[in-house]
Protein backbone atom coordinates (compact mmCIF):
# COMPACT_ATOMS: atom_id res chain seq x y z
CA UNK A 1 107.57 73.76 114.95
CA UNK A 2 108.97 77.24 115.67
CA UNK A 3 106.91 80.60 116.46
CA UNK A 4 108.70 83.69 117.06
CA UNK A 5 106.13 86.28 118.26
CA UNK A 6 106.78 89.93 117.90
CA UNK A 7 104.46 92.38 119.54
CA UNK A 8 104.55 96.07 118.21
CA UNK A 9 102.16 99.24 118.18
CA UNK A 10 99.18 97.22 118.97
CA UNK A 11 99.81 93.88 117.04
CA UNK A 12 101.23 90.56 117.68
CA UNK A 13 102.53 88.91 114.90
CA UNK A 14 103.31 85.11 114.76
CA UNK A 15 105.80 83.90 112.24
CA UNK A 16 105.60 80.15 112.54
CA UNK A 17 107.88 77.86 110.98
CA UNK A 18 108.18 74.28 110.26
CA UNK A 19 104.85 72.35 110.94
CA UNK A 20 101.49 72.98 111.95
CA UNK A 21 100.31 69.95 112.13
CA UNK A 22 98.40 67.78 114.92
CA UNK A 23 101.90 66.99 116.66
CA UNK A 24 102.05 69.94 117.39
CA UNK A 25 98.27 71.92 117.45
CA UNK A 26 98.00 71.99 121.02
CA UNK A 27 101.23 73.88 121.59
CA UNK A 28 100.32 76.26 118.81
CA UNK A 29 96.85 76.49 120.02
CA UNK A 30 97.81 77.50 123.73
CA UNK A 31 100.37 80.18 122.24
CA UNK A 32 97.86 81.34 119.82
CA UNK A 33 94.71 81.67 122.87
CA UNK A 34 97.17 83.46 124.76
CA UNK A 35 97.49 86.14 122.79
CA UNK A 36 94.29 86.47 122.03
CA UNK A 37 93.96 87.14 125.60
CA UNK A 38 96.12 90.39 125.06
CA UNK A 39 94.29 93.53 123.30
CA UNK A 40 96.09 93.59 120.09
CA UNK A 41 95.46 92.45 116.52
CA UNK A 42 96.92 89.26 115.21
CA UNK A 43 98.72 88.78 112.05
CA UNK A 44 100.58 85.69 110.45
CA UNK A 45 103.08 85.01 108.63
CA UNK A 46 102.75 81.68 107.22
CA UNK A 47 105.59 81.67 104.92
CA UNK A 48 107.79 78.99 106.33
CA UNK A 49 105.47 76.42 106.85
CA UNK A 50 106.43 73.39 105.22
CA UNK A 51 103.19 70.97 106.39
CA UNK A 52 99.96 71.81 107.45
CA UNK A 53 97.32 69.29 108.01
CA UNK A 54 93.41 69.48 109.32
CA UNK A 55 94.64 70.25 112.48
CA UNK A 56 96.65 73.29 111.54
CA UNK A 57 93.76 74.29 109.23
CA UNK A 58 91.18 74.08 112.25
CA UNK A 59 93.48 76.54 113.99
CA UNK A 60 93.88 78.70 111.41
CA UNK A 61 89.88 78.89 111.67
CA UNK A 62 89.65 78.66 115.41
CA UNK A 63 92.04 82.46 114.85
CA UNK A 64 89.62 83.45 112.88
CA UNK A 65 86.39 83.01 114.33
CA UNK A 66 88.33 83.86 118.16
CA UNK A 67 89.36 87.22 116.82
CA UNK A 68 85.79 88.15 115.27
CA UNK A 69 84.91 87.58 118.77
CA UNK A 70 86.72 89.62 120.06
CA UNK A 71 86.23 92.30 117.99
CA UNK A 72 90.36 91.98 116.90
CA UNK A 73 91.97 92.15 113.24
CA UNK A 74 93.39 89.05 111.72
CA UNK A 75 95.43 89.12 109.04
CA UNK A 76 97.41 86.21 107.34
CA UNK A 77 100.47 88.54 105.62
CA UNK A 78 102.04 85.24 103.96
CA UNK A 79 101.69 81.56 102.84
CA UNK A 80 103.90 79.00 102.02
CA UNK A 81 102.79 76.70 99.08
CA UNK A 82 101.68 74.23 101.31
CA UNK A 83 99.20 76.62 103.10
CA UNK A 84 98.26 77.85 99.86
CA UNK A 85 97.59 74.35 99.04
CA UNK A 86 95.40 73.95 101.57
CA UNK A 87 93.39 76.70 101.15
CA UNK A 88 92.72 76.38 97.56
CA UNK A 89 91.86 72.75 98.44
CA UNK A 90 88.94 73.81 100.80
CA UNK A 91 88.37 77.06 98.74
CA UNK A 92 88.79 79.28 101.76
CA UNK A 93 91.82 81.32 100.50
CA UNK A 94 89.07 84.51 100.42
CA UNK A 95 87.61 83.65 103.39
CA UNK A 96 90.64 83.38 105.27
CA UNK A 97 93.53 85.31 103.65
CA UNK A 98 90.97 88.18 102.79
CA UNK A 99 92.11 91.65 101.34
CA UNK A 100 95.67 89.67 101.79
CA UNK A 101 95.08 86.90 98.98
């Protein structure tokens, strides 16, 4: 798994590649509280994720419900087929992609 995080006029976007899968949810998941931590919006791009499994979906939810928290804007800007998958799978693409589907 790769995540390149850009941070720009108040947003931090994470563009994760490869996996998000439970080898690897607890490094996401530490990357993804900390910028939670920061006071910007989040946004992902999804579009280069090749696997996701019910570990990367819980943290794709975990996002979610964090940044209603704390008040912040989440946005997923793109999917990969296998996210899309996913989220048709669960029917949750509304409920998580949004004004974005």
């Amino acid at each position: 798994m790769s995540v390149q995080v850009e941070k720009e006029n108040g947003v931090v976007k994470f563009v994760i590649e490869n996996n998000m899968t439970i080898f690897n949810a607890a490094e996401l998941k530490k990357t993804i509280l900390e910028a939670l931590s920061e006071p910007s919006n989040i946004q992902l791009d999804l579009s280069q994720v090749s696997e996701i499994d019910s570990a990367g979906f819980q943290l794709l939810l975990m996002l979610k419900n964090e940044s209603k928290s704390n008040n912040k804007e989440y946005q997923i800007t793109a999917c990969s087929p296998a996210v899309d998958s996913l989220l048709d799978l669960f029917n949750l693409k509304e409920n998580l992609l949004g004004d974005s589907a």
